[in-house]
N, C-alpha and C. Protein backbone atom coordinates (compact mmCIF):
# COMPACT_ATOMS: atom_id res chain seq x y z
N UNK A 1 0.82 -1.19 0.00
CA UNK A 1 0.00 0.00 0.00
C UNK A 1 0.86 1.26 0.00
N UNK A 2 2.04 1.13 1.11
CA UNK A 2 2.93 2.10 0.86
C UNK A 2 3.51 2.79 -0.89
N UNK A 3 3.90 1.46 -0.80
CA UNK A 3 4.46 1.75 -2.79
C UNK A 3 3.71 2.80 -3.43
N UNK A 4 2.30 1.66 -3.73
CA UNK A 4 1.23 2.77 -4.18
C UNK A 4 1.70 4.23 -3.53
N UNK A 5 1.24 4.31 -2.78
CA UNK A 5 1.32 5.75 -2.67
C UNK A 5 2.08 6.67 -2.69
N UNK A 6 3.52 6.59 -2.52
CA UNK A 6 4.56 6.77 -2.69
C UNK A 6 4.69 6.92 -4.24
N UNK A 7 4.36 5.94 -5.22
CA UNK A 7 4.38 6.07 -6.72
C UNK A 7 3.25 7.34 -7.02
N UNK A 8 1.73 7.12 -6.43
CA UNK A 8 1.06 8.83 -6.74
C UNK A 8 1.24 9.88 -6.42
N UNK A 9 2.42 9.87 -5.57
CA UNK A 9 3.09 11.13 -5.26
C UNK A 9 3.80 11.96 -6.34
N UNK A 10 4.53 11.36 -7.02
CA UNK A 10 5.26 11.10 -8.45
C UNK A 10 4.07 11.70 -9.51
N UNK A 11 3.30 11.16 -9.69
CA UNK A 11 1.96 11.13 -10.82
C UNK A 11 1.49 12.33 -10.81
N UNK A 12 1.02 12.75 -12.00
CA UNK A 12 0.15 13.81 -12.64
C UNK A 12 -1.31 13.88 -11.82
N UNK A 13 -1.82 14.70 -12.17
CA UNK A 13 -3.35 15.11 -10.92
C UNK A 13 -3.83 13.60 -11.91
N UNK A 14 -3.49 13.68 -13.02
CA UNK A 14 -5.16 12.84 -14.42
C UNK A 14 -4.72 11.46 -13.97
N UNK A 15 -3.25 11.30 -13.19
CA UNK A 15 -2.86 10.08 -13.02
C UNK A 15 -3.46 9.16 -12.18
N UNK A 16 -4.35 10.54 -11.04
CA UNK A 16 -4.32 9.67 -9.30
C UNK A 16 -5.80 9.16 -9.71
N UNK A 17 -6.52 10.45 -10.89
CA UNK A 17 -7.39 9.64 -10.75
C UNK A 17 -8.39 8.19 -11.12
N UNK A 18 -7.22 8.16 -12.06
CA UNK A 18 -6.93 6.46 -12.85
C UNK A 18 -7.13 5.46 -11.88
N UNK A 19 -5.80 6.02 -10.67
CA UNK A 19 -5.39 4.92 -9.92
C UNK A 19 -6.81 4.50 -8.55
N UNK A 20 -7.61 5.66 -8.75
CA UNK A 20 -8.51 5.75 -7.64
C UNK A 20 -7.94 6.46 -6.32
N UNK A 21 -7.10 7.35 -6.46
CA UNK A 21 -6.69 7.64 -4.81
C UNK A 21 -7.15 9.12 -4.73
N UNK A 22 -7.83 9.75 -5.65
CA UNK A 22 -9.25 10.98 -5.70
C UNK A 22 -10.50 11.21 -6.34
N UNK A 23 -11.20 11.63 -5.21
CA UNK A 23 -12.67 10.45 -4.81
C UNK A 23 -13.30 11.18 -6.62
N UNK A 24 -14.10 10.16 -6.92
CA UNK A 24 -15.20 10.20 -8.22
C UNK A 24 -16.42 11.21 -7.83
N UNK A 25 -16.61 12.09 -8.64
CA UNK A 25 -17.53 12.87 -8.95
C UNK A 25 -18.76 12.59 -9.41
N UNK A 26 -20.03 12.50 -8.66
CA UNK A 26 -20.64 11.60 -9.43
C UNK A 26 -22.38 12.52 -9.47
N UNK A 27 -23.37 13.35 -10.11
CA UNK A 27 -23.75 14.50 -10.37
C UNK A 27 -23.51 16.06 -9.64
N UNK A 28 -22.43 16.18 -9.63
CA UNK A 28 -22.05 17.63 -9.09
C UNK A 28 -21.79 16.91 -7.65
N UNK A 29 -21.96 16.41 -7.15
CA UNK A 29 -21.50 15.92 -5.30
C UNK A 29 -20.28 14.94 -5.65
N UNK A 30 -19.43 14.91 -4.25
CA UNK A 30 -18.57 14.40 -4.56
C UNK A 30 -18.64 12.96 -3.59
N UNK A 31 -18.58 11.68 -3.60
CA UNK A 31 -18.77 10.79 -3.08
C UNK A 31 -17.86 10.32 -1.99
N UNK A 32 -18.63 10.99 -0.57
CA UNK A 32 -17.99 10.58 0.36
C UNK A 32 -17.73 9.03 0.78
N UNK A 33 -18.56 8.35 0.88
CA UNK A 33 -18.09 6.72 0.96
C UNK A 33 -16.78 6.41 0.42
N UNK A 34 -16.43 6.91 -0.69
CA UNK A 34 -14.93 6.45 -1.16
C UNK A 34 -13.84 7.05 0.04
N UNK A 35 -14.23 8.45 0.71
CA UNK A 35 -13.09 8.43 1.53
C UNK A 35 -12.59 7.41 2.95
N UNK A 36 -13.76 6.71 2.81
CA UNK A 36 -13.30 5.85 4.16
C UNK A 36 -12.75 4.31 3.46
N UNK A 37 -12.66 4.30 2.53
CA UNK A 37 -11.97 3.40 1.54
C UNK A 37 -10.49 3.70 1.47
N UNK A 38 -10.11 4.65 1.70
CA UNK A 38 -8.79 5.42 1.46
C UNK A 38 -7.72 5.11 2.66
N UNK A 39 -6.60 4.59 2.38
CA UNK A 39 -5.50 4.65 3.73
C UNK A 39 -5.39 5.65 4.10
N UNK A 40 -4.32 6.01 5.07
CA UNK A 40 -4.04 7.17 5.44
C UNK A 40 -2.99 8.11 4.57
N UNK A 41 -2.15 6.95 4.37
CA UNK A 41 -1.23 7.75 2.95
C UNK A 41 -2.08 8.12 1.80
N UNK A 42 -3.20 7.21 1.27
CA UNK A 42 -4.09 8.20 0.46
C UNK A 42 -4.34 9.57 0.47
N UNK A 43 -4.87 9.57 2.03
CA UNK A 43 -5.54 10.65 2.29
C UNK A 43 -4.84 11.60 2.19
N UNK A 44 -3.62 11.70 3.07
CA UNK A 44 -2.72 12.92 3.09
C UNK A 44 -2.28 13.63 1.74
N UNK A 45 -2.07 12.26 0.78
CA UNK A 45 -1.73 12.75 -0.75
C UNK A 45 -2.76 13.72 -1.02
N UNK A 46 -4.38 13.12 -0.61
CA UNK A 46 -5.30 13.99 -1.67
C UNK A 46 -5.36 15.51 -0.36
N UNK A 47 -5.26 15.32 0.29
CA UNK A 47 -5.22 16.30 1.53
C UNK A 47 -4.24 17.22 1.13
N UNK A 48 -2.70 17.31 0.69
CA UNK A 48 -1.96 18.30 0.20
C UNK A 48 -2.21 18.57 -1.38
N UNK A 49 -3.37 17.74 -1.91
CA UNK A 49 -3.31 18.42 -3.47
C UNK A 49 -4.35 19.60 -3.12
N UNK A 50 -5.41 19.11 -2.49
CA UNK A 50 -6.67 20.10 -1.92
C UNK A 50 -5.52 21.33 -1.73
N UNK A 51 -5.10 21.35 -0.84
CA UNK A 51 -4.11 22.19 -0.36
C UNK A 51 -3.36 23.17 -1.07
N UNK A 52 -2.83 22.58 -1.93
CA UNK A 52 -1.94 23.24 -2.75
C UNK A 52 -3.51 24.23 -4.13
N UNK A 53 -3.74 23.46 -4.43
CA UNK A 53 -4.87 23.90 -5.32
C UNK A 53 -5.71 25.31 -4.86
N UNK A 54 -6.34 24.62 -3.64
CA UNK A 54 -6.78 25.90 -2.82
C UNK A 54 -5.60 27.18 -3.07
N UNK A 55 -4.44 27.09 -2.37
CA UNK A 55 -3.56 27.92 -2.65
C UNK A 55 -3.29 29.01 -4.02
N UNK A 56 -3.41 28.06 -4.89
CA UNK A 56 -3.12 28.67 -6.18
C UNK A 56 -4.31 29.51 -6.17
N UNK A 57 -5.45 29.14 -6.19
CA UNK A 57 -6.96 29.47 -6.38
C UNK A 57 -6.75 30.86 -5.37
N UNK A 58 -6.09 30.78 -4.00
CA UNK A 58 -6.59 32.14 -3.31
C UNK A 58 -5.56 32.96 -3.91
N UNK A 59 -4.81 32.74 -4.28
CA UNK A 59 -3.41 33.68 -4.92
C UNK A 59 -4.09 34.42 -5.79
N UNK A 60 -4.59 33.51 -7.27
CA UNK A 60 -5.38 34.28 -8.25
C UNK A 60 -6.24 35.28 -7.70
N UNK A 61 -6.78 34.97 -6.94
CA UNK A 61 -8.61 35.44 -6.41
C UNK A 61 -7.82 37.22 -5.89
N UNK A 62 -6.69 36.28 -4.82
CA UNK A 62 -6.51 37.84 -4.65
C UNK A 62 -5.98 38.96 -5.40
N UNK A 63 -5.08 38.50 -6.44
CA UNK A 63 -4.42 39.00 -7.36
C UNK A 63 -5.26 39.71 -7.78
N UNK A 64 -6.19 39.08 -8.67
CA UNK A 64 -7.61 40.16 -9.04
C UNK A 64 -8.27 40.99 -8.15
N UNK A 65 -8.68 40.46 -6.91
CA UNK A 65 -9.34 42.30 -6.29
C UNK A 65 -7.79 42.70 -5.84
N UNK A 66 -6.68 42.63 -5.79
CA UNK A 66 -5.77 43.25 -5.79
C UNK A 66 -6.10 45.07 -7.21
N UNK A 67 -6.12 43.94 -8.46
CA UNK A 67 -5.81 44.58 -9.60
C UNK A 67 -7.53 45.11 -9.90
N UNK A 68 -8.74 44.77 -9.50
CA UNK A 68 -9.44 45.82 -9.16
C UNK A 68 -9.56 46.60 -8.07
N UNK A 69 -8.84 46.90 -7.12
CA UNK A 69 -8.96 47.89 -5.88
C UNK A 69 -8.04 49.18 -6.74
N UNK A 70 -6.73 48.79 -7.46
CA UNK A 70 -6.08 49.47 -8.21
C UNK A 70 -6.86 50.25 -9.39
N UNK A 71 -7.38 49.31 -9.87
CA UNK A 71 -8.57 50.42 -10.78
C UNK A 71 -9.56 51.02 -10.51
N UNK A 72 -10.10 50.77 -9.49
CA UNK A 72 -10.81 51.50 -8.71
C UNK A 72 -10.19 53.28 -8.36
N UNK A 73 -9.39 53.19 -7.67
CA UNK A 73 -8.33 53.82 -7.32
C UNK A 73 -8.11 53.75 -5.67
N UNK A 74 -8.83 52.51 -5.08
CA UNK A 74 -8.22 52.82 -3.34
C UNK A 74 -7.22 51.93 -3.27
N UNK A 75 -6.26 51.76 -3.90
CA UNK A 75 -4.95 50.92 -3.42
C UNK A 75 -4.16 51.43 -2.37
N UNK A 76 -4.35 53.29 -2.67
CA UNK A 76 -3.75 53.64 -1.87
C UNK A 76 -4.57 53.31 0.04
N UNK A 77 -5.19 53.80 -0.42
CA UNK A 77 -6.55 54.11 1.46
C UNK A 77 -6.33 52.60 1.48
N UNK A 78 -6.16 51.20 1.05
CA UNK A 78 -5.78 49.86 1.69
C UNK A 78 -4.58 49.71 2.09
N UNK A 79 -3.47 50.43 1.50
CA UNK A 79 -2.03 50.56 2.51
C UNK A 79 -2.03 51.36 3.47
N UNK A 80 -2.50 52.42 3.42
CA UNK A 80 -2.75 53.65 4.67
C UNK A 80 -3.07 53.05 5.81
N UNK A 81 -3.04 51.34 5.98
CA UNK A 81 -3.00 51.26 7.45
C UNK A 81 -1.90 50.18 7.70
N UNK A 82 -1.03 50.77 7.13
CA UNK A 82 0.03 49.65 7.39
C UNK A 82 1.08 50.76 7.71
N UNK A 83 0.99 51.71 7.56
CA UNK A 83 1.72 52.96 8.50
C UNK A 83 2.14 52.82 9.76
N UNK A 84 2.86 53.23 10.30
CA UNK A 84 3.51 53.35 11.91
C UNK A 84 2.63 54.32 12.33
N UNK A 85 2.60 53.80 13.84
CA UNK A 85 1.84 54.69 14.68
C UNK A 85 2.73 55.88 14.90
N UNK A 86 2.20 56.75 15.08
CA UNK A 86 2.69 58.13 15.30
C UNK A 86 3.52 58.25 16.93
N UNK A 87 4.44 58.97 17.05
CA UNK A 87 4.97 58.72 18.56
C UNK A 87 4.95 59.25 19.30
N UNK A 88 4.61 58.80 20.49
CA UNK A 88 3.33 59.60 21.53
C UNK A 88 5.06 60.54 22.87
N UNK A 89 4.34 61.50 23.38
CA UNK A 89 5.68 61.57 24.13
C UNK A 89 5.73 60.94 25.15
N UNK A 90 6.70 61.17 25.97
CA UNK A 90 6.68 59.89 27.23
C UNK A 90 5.57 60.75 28.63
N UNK A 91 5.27 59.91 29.32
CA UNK A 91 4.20 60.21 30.51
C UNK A 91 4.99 60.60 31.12
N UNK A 92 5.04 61.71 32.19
CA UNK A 92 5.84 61.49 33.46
C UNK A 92 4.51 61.05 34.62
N UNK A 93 5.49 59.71 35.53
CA UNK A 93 4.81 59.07 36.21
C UNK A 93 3.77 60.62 37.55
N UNK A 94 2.44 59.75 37.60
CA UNK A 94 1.59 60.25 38.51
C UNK A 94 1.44 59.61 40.21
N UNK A 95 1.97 58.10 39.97
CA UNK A 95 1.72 57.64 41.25
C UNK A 95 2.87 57.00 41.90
N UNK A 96 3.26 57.11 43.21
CA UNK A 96 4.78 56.30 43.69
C UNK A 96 4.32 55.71 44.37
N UNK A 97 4.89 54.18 44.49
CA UNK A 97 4.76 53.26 45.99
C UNK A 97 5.34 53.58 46.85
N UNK A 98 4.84 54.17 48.35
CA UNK A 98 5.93 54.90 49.17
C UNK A 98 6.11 53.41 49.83
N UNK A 99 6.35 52.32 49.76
CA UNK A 99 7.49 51.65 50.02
C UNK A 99 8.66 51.31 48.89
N UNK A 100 8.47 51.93 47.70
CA UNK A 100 9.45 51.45 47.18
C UNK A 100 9.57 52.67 46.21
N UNK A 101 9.97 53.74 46.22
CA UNK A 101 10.13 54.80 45.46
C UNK A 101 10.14 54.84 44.75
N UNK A 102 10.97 53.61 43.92
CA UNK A 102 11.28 53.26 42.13
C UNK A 102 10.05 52.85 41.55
N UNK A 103 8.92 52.18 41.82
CA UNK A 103 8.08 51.91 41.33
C UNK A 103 7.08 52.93 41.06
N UNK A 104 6.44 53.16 40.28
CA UNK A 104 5.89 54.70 39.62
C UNK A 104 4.74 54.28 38.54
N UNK A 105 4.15 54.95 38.15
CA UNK A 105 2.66 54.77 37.68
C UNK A 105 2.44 55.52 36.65
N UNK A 106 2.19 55.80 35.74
CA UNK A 106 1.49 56.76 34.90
C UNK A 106 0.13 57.34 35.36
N UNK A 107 -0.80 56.36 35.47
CA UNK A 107 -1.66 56.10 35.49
C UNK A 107 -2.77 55.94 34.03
N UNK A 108 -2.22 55.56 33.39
CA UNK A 108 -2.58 54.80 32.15
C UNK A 108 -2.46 53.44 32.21
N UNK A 109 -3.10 52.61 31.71
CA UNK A 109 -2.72 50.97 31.18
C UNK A 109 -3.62 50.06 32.72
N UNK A 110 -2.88 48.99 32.83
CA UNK A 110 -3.27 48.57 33.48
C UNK A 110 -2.66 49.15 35.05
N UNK A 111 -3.58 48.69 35.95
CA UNK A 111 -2.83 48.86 37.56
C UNK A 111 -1.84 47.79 37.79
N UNK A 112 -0.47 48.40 38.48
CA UNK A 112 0.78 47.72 38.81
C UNK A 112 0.40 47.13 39.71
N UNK A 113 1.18 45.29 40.14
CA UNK A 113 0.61 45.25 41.02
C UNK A 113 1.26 45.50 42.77
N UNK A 114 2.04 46.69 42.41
CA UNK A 114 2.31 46.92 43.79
C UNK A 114 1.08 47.60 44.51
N UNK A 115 0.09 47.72 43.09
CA UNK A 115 -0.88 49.30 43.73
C UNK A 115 -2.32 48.22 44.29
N UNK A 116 -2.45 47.13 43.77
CA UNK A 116 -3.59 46.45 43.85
C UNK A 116 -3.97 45.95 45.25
N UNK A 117 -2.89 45.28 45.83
CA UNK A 117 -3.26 45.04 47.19
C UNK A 117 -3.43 46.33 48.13
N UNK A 118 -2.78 47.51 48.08
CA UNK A 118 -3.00 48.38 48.77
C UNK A 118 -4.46 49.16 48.00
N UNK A 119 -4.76 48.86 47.25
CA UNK A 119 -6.29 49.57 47.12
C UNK A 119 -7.41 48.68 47.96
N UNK A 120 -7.32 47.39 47.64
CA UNK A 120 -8.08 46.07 48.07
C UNK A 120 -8.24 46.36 49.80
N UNK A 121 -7.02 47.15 50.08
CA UNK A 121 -7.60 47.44 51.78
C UNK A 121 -7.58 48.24 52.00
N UNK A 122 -8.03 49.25 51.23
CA UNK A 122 -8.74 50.26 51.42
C UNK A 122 -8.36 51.67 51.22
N UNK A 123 -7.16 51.72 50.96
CA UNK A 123 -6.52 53.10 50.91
C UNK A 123 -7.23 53.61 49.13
N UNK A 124 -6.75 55.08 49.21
CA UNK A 124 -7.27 55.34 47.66
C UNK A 124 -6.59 56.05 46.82
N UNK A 125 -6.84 56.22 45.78
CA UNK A 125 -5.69 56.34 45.04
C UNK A 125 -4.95 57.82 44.94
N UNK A 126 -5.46 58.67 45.35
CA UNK A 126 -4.97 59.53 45.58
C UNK A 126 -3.69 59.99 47.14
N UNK A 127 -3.76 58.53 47.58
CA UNK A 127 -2.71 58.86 48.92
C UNK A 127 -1.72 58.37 47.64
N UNK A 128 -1.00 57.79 46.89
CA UNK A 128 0.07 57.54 46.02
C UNK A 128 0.17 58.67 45.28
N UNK A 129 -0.68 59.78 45.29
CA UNK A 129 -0.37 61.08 44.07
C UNK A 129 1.17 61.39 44.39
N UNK A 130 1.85 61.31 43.29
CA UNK A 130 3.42 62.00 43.57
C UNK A 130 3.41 63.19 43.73
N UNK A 131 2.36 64.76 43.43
CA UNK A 131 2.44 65.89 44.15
C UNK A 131 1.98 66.11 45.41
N UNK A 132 1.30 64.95 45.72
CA UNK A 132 0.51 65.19 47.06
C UNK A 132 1.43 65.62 47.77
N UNK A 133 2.95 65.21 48.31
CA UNK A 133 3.39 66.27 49.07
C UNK A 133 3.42 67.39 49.09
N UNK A 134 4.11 67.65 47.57
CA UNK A 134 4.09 69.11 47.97
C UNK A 134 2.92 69.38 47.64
N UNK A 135 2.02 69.26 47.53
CA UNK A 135 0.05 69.85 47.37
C UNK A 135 -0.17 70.20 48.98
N UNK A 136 0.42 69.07 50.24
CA UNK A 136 0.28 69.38 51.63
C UNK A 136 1.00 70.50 52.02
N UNK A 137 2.08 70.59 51.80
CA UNK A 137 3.12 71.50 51.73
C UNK A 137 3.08 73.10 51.60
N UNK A 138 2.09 72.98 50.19
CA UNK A 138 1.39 74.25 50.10
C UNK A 138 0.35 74.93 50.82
N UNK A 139 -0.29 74.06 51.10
CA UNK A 139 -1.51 74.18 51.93
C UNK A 139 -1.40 74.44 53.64
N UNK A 140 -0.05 73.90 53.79
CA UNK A 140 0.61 74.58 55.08
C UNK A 140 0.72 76.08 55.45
N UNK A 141 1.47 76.44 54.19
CA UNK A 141 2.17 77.56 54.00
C UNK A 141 0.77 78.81 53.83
């Protein structure tokens, strides 16, 4: 069985279907019963011709609305999003862990999780404001 299949690997598409190893067409449907007739090396053979075929077929397909989007004229507005994002400037951080100074916040994105357990009991987010000192400071004065 190996041989066989190994030899339709070799063979022309008009060849395999001489040999029977891709299934018969029989009014527009294609006759599933033959695939459980099929080894497994069958299968895989007719499994990478599908494959490859398909392939060619989406290549063409796209090629053409390729070459009508171009006559159209939006070829361009379909690359216009393959552009780089524009570059944002950097944040300076809004929030500090006063146990650990280095750790710092924007306050964009997600919450760090040095900040999560200390919200969870209760403190709020404004005791981490990095001006809050001097905001107290002022308010002294």
């Amino acid at each position: 069985m190996i041989n066989i299949s190994l030899r339709a690997c070799l063979l022309p598409d008009s060849r395999l279907v001489c040999l029977g190893l891709l299934p018969k067409i029989r009014d527009g449907a294609m006759n599933t019963a033959h695939f459980n007739s099929l080894s497994v090396d069958e299968l895989w053979i007719f499994h990478q011709e599908v494959a490859a075929k398909l392939t060619q077929k989406m290549l063409v397909q796209k090629a053409h609305l390729e070459e009508r989007l171009h006559r159209i004229g939006l070829a361009n507005e379909a690359t216009r999003f393959n552009r780089e994002r524009r570059p944002y400037p950097p944040v300076r951080p809004k929030y500090r862990n006063p146990k650990n100074p280095a750790e710092t916040w924007s306050g964009r994105g997600r919450l760090p999780r040095w900040l999560r357990p200390q919200l969870r009991g209760g403190r709020k987010l404004d005791d981490f404001l990095i001006d809050r000192a001097s905001a107290e400071k002022r308010q002294t004065n």
